[in-house]
PDB file of N, CA and C in Angstrom:
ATOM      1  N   UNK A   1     -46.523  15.106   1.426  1.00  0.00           N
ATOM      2  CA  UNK A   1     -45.310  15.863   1.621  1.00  0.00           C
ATOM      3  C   UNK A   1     -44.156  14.882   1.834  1.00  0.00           C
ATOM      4  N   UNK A   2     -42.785  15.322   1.166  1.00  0.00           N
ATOM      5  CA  UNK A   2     -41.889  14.311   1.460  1.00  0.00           C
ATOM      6  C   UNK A   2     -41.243  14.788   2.084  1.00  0.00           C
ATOM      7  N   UNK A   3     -40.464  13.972   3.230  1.00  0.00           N
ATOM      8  CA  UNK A   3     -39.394  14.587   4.144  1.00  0.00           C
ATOM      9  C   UNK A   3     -38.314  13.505   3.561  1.00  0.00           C
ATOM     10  N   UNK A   4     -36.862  14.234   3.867  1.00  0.00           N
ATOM     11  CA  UNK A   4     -35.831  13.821   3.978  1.00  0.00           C
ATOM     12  C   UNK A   4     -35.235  13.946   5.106  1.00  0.00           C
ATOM     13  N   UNK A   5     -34.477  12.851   5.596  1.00  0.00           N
ATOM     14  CA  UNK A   5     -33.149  12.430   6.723  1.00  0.00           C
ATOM     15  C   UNK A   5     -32.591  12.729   6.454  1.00  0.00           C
ATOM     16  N   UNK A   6     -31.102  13.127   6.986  1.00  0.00           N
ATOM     17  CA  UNK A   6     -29.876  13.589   6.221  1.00  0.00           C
ATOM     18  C   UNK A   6     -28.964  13.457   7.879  1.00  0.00           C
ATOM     19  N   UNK A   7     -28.389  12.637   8.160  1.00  0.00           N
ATOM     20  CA  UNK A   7     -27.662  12.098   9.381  1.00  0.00           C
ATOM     21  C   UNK A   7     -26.154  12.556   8.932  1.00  0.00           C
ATOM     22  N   UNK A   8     -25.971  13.192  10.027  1.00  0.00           N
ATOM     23  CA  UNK A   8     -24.076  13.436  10.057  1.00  0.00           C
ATOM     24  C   UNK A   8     -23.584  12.139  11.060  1.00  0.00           C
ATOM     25  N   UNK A   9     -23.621  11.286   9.933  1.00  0.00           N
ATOM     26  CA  UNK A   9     -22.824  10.147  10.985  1.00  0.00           C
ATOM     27  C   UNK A   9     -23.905   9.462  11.414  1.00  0.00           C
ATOM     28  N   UNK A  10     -23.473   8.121  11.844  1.00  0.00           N
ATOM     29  CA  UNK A  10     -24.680   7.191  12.280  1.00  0.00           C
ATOM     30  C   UNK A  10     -25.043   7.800  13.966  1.00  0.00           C
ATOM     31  N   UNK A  11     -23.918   8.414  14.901  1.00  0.00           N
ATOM     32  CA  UNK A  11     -24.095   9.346  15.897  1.00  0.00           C
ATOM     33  C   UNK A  11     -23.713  10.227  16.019  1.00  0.00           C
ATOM     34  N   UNK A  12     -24.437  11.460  14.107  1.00  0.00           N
ATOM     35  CA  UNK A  12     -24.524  12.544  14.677  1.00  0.00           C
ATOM     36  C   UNK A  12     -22.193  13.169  15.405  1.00  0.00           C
ATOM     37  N   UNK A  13     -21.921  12.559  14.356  1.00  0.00           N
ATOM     38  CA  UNK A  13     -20.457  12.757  14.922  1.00  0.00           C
ATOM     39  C   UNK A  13     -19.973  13.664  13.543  1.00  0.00           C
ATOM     40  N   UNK A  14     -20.333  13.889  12.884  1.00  0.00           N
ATOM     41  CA  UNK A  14     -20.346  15.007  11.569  1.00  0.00           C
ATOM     42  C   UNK A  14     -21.427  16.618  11.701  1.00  0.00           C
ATOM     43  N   UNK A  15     -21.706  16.668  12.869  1.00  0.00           N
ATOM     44  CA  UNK A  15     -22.889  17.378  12.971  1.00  0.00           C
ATOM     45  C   UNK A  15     -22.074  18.744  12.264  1.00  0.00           C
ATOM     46  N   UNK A  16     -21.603  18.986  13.498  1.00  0.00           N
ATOM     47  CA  UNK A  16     -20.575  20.320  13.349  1.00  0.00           C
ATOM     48  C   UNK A  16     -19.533  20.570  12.165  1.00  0.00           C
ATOM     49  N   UNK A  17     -19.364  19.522  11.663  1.00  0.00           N
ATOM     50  CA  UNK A  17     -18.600  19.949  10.066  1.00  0.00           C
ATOM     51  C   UNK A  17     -19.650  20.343   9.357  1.00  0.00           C
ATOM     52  N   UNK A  18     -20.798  19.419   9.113  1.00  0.00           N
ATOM     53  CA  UNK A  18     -21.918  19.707   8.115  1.00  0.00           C
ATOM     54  C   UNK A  18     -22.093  20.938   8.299  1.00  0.00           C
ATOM     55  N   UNK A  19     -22.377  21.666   9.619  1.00  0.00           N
ATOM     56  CA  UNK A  19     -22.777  23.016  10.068  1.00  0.00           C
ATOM     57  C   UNK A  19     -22.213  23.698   9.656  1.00  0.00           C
ATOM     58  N   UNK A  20     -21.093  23.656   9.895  1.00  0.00           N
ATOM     59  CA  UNK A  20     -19.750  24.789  10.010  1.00  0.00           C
ATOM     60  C   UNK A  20     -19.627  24.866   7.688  1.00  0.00           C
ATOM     61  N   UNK A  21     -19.356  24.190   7.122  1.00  0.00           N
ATOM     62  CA  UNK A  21     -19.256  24.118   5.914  1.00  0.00           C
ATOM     63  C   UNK A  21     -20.384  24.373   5.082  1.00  0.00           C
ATOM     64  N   UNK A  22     -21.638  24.485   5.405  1.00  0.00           N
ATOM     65  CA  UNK A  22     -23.421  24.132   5.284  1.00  0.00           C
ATOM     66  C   UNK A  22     -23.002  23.076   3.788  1.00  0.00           C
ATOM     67  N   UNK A  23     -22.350  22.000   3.938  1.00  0.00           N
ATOM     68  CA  UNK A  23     -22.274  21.021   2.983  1.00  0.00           C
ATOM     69  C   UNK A  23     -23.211  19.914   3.686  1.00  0.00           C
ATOM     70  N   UNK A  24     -23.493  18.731   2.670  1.00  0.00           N
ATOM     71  CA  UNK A  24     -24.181  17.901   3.113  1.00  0.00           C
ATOM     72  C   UNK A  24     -23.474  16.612   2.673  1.00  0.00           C
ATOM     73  N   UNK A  25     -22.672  15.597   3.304  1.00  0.00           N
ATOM     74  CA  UNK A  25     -21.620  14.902   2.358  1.00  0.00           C
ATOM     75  C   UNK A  25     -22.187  13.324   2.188  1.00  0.00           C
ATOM     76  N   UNK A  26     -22.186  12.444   1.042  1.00  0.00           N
ATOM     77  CA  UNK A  26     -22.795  11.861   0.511  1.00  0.00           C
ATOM     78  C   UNK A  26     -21.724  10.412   0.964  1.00  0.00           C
ATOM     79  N   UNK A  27     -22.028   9.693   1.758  1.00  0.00           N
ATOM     80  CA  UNK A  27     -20.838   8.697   1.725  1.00  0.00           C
ATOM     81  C   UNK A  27     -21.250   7.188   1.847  1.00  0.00           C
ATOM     82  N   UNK A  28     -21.559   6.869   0.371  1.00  0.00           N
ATOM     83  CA  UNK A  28     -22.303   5.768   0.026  1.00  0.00           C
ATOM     84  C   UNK A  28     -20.890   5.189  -0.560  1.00  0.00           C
ATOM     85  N   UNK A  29     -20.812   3.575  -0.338  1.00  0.00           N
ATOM     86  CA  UNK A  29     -19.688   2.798  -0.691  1.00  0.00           C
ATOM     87  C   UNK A  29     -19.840   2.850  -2.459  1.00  0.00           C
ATOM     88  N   UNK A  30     -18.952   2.923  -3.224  1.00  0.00           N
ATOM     89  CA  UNK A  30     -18.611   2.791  -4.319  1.00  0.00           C
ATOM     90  C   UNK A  30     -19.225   4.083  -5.116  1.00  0.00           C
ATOM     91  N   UNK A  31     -19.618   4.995  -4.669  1.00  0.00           N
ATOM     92  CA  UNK A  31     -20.268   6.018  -5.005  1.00  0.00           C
ATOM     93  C   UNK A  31     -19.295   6.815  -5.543  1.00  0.00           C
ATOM     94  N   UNK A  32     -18.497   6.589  -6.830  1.00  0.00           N
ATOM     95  CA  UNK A  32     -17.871   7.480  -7.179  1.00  0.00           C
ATOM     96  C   UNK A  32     -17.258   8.284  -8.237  1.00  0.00           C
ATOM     97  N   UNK A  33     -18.728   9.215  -8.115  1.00  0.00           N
ATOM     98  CA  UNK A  33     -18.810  10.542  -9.291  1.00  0.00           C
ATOM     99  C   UNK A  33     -19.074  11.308  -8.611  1.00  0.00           C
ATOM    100  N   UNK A  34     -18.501  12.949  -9.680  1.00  0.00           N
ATOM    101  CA  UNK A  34     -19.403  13.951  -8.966  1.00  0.00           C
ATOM    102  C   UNK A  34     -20.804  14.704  -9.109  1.00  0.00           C
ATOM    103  N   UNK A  35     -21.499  14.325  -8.093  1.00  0.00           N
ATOM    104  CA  UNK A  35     -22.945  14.617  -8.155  1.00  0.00           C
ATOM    105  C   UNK A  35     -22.960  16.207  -8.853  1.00  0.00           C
ATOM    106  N   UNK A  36     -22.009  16.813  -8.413  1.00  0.00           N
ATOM    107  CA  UNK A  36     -22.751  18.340  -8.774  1.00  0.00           C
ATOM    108  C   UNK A  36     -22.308  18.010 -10.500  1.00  0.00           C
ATOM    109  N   UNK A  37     -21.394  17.150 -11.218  1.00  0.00           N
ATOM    110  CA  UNK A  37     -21.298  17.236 -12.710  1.00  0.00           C
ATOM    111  C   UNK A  37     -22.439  16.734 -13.284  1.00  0.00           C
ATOM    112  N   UNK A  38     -23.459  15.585 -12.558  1.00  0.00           N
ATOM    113  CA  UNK A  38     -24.411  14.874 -13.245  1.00  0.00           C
ATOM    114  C   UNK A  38     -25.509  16.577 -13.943  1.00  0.00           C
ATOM    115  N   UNK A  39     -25.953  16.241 -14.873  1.00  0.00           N
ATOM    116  CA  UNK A  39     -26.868  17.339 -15.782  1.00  0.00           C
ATOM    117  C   UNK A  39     -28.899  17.758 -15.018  1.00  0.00           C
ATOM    118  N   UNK A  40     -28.658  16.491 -14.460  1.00  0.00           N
ATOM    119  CA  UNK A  40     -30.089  16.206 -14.085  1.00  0.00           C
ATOM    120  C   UNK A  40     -30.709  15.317 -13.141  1.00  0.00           C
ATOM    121  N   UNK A  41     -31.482  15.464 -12.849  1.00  0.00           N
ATOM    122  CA  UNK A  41     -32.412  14.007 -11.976  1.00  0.00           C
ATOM    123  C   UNK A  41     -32.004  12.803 -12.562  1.00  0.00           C
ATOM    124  N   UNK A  42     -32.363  12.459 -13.947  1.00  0.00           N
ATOM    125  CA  UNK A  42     -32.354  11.073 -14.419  1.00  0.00           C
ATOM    126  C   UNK A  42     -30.860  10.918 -14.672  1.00  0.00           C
ATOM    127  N   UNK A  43     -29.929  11.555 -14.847  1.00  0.00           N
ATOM    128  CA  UNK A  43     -28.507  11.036 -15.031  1.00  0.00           C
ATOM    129  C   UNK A  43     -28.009  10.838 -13.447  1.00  0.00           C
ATOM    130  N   UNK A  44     -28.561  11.637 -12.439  1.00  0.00           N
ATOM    131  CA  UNK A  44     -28.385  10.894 -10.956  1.00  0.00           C
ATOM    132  C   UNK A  44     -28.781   9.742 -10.660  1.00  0.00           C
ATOM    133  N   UNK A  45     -30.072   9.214 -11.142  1.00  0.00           N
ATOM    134  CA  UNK A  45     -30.759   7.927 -11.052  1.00  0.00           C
ATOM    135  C   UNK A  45     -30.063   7.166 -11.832  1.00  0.00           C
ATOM    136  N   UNK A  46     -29.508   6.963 -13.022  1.00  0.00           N
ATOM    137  CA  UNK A  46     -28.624   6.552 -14.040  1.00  0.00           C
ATOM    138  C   UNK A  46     -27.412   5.937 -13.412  1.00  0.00           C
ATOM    139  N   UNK A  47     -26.915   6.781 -12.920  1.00  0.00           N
ATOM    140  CA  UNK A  47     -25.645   6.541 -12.055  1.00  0.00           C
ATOM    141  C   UNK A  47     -25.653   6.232 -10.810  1.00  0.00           C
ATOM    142  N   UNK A  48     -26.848   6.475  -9.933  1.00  0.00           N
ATOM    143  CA  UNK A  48     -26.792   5.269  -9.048  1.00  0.00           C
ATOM    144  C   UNK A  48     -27.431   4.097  -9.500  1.00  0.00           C
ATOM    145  N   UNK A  49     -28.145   3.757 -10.689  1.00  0.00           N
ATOM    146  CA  UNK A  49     -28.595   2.579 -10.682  1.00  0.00           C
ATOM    147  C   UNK A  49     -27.242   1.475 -11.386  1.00  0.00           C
ATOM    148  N   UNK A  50     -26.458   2.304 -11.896  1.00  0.00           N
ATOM    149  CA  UNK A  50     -25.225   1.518 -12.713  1.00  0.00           C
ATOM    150  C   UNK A  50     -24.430   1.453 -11.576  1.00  0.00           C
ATOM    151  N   UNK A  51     -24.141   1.977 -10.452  1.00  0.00           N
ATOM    152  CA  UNK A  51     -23.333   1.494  -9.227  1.00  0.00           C
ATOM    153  C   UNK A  51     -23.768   0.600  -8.089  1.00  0.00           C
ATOM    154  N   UNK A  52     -25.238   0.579  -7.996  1.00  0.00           N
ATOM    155  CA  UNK A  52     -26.189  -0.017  -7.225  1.00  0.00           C
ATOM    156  C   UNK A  52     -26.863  -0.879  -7.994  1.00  0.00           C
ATOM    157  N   UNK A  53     -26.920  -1.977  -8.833  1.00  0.00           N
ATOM    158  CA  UNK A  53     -27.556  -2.336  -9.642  1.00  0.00           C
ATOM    159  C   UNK A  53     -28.613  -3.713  -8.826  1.00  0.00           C
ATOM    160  N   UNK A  54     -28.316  -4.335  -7.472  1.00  0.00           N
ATOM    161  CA  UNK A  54     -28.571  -4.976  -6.866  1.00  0.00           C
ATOM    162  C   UNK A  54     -30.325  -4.068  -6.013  1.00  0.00           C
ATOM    163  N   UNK A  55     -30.080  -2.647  -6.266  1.00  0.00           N
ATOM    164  CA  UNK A  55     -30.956  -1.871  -5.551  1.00  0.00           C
ATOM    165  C   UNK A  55     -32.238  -1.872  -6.744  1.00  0.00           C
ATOM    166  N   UNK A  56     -32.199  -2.298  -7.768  1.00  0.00           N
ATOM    167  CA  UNK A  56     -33.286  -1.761  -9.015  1.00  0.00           C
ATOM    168  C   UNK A  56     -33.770  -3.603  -9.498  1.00  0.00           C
ATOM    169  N   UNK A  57     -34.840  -3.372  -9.421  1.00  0.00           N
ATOM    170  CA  UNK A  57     -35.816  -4.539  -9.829  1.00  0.00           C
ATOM    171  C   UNK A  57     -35.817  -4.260 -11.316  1.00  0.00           C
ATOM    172  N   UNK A  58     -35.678  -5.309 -11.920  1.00  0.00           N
ATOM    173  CA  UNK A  58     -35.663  -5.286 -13.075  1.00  0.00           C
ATOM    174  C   UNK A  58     -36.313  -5.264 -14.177  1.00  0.00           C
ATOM    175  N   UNK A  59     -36.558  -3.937 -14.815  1.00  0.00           N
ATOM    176  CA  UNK A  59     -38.518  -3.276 -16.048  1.00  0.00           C
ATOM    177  C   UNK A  59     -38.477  -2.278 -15.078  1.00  0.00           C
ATOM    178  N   UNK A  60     -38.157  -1.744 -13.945  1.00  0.00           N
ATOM    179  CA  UNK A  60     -38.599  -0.637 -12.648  1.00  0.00           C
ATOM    180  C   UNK A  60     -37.045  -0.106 -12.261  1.00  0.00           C
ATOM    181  N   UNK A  61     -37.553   1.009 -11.876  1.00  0.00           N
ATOM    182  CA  UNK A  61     -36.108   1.780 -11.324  1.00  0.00           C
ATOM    183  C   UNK A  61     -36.743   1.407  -9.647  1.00  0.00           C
ATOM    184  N   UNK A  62     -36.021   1.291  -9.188  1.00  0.00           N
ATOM    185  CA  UNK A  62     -35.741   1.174  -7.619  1.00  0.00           C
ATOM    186  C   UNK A  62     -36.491   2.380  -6.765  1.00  0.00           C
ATOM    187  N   UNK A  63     -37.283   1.870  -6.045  1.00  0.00           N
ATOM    188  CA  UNK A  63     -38.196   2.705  -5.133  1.00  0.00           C
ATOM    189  C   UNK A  63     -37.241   3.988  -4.751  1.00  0.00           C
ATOM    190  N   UNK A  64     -36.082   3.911  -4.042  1.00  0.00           N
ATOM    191  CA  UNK A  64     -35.062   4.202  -3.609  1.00  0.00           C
ATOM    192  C   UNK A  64     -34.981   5.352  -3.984  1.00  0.00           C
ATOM    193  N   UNK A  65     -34.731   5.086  -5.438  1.00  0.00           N
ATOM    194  CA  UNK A  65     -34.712   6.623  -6.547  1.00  0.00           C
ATOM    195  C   UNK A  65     -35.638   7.482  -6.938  1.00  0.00           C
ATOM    196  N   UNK A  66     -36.598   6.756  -6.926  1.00  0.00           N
ATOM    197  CA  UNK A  66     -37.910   7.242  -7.896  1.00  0.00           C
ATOM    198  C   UNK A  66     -38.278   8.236  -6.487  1.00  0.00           C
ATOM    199  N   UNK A  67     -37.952   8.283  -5.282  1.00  0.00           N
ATOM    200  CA  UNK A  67     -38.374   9.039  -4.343  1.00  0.00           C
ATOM    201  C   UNK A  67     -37.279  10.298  -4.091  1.00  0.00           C
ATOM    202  N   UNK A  68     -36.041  10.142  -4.903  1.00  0.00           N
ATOM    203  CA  UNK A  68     -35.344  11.662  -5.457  1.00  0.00           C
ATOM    204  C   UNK A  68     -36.580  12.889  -5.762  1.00  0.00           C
ATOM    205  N   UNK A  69     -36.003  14.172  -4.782  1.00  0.00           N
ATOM    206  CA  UNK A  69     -36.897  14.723  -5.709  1.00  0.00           C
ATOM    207  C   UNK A  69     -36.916  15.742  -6.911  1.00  0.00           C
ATOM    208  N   UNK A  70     -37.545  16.151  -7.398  1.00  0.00           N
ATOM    209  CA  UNK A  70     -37.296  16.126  -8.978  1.00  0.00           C
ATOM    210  C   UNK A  70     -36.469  17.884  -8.494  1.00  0.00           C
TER     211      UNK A  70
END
């Protein structure tokens, strides 16, 4: 079974927006597209691996991603 984290803030200082909006907000440095335009799983992985390219071993997509779930 996979679980996901999903932290409002490193202390939980976003709690109550996340709540109040039931959004979940994505705030990774240079991260910038919009997720809800990507078509699919692999054009999400696509596009973080072309912004993160330091995160993906190279012949392999990055553990990171491959644990998106489908």
């Amino acid at each position: 079974m996979a679980v996901w984290l999903v932290r409002a803030g490193s202390h939980g200082e976003f709690q109550d927006k996340f709540l109040s909006e039931k959004r979940v907000y994505v705030t990774w440095d240079d991260l910038d597209v919009n997720l809800a335009k990507l078509p699919d799983r692999d054009a999400l992985i696509a596009a973080l691996e072309q912004r993160y390219p330091d995160d993906v071993t190279p012949g392999n997509r990055s553990t990171r991603y491959e644990k998106l779930p489908p």
